[in-house]
Protein backbone atom coordinates (compact mmCIF):
# COMPACT_ATOMS: atom_id res chain seq x y z
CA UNK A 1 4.21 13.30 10.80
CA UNK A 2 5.27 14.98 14.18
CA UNK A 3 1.72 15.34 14.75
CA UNK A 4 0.77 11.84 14.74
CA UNK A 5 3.64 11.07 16.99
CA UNK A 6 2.17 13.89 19.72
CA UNK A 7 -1.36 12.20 19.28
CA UNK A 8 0.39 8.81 19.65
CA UNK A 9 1.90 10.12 23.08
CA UNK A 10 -0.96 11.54 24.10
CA UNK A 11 -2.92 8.60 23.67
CA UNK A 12 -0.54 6.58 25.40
CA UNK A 13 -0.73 8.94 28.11
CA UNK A 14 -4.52 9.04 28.73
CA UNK A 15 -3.78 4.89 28.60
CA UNK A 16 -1.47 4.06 31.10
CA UNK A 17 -2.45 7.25 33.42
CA UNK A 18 -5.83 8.21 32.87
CA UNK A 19 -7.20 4.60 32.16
CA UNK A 20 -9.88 6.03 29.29
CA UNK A 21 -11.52 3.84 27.04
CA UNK A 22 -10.21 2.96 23.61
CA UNK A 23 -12.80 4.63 22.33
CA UNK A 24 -12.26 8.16 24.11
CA UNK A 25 -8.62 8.04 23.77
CA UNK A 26 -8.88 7.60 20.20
CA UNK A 27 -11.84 10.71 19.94
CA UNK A 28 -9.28 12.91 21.96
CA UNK A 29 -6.01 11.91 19.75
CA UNK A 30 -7.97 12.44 16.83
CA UNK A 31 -9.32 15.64 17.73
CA UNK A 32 -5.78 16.87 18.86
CA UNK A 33 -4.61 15.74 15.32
CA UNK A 34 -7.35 17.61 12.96
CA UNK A 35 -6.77 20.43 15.34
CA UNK A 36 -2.98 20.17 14.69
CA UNK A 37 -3.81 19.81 10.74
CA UNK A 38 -5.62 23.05 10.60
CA UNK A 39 -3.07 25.17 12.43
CA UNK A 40 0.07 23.54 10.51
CA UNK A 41 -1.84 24.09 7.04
CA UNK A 42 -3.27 27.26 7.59
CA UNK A 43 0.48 28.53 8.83
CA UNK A 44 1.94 26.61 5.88
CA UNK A 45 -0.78 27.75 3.25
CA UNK A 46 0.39 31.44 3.95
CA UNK A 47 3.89 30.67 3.20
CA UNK A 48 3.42 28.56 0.22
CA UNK A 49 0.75 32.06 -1.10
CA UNK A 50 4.36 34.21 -0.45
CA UNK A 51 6.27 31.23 -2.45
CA UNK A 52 3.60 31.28 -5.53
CA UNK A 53 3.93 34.76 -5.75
CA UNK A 54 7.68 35.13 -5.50
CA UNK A 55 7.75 32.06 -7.98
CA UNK A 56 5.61 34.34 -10.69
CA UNK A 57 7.17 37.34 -9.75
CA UNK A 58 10.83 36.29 -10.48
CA UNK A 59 10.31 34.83 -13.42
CA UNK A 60 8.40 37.82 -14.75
CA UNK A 61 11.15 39.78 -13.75
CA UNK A 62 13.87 37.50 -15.15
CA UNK A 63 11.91 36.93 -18.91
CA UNK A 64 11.38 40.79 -18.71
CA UNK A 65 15.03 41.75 -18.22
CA UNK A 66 16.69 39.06 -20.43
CA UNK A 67 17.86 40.87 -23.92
CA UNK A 68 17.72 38.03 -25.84
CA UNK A 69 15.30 35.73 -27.28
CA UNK A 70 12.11 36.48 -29.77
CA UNK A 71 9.62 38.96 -29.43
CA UNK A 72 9.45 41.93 -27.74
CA UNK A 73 9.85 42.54 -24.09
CA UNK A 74 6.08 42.20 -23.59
CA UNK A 75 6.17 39.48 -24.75
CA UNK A 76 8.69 37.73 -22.76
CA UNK A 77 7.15 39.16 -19.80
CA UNK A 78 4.05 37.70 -20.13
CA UNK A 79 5.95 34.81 -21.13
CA UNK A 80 7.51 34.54 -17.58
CA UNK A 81 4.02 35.32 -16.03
CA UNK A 82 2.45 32.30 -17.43
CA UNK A 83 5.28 30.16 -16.65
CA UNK A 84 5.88 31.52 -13.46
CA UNK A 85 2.15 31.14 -12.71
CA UNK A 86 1.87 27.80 -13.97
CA UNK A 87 4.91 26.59 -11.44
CA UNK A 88 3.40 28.62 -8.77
CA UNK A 89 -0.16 27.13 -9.56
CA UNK A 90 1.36 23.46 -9.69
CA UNK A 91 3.10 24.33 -6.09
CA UNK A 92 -0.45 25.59 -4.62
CA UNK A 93 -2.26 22.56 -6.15
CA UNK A 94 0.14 20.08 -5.12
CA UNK A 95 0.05 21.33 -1.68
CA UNK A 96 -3.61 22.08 -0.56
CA UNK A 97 -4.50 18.65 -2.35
CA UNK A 98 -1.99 17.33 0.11
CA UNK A 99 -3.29 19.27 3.10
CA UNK A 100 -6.78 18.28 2.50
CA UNK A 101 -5.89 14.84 2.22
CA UNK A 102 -4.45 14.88 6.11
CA UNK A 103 -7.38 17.12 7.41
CA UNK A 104 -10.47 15.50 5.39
CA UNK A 105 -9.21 11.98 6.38
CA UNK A 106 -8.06 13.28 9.68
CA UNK A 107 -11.79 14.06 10.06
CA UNK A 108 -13.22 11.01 8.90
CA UNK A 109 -10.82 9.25 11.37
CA UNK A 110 -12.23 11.09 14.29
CA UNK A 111 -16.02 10.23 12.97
CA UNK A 112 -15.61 6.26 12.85
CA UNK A 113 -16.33 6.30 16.18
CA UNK A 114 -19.82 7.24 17.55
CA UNK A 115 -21.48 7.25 21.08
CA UNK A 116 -25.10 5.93 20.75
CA UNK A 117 -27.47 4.33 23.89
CA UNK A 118 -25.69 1.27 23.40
CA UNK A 119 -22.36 2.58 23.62
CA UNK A 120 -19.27 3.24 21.08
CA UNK A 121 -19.95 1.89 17.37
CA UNK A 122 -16.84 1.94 14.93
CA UNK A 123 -17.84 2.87 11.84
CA UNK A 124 -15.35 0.88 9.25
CA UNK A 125 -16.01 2.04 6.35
CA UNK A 126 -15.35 5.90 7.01
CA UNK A 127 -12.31 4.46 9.25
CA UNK A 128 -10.78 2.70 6.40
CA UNK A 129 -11.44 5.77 3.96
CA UNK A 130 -10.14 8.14 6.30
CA UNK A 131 -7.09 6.00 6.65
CA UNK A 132 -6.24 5.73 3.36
CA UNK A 133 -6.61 10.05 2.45
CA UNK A 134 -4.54 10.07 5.52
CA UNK A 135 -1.98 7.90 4.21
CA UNK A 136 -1.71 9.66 1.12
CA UNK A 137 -2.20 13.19 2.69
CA UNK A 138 1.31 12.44 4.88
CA UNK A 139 3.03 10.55 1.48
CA UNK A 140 2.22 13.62 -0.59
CA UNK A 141 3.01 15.82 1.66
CA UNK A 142 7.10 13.73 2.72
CA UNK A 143 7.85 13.04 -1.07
CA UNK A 144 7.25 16.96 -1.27
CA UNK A 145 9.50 17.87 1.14
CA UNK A 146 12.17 15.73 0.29
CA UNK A 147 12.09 15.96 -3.11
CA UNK A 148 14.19 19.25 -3.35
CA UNK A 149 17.09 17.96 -1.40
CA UNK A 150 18.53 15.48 -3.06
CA UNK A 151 20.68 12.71 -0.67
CA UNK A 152 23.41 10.11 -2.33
């Protein structure tokens, strides 16, 4: 969501000081944006990789070490494996759906405009579409985030 506001600013910039068209202003705040997309979820997709793997490790480890319950110790360690993985694959999914949401409709934003002979031509459809996985991308991606804090 910060990144929106930047590309907000930045349009608003190029606006009032630069005096660009609609048109360019929205091809450079868009580009800025998928740009921004790609860094954040590349950064972020590395850290949720180290989360997945604690995730499966710990409860490996915790299953393995517990002295109670049925079955042998293999068996409660692979046990917490497949639990473990199955959180740490839910995180993953949950997350790069999300990110591809923001940088696939990002994208589509930033191609609903086109320069041809006889000038800019929106492209609505891809607009609208590109909206919308944007909108979802950023709702996924808040409801996430806030969901493990909980506020009264």
């Amino acid at each position: 969501m910060f990144g929106v506001v930047i590309a907000v600013l930045i349009g608003l910039f190029q606006y009032i000081f630069i005096t660009k068209t609609p048109e360019a202003i929205w091809l450079t705040s868009t580009g800025f944006l998928f740009w921004w997309y790609i860094v954040w979820s590349s950064i972020l997709a590395i850290i949720v990789f180290l989360v997945m793997l604690v995730i499966t490790g710990a409860t490996t480890f915790a299953a393995g070490s517990t002295g109670y319950g049925a079955g042998s110790k293999l068996l409660r360690v692979i046990g917490g494996f497949v639990g473990g993985g199955a959180l740490s694959l839910l995180v993953g999914v949950l997350f790069f759906i999300s990110a591809g949401l923001k940088i696939g409709g990002i994208y589509l934003l930033s191609t609903a405009v086109a320069l041809t002979e006889q000038g800019y031509v929106w492209n609505t459809t891809t607009l609208i579409f590109g909206a919308l996985a944007l909108v979802v991308g950023l709702i996924m991606s808040k409801s996430s985030g806030s969901s493990s804090s909980s506020k009264s």
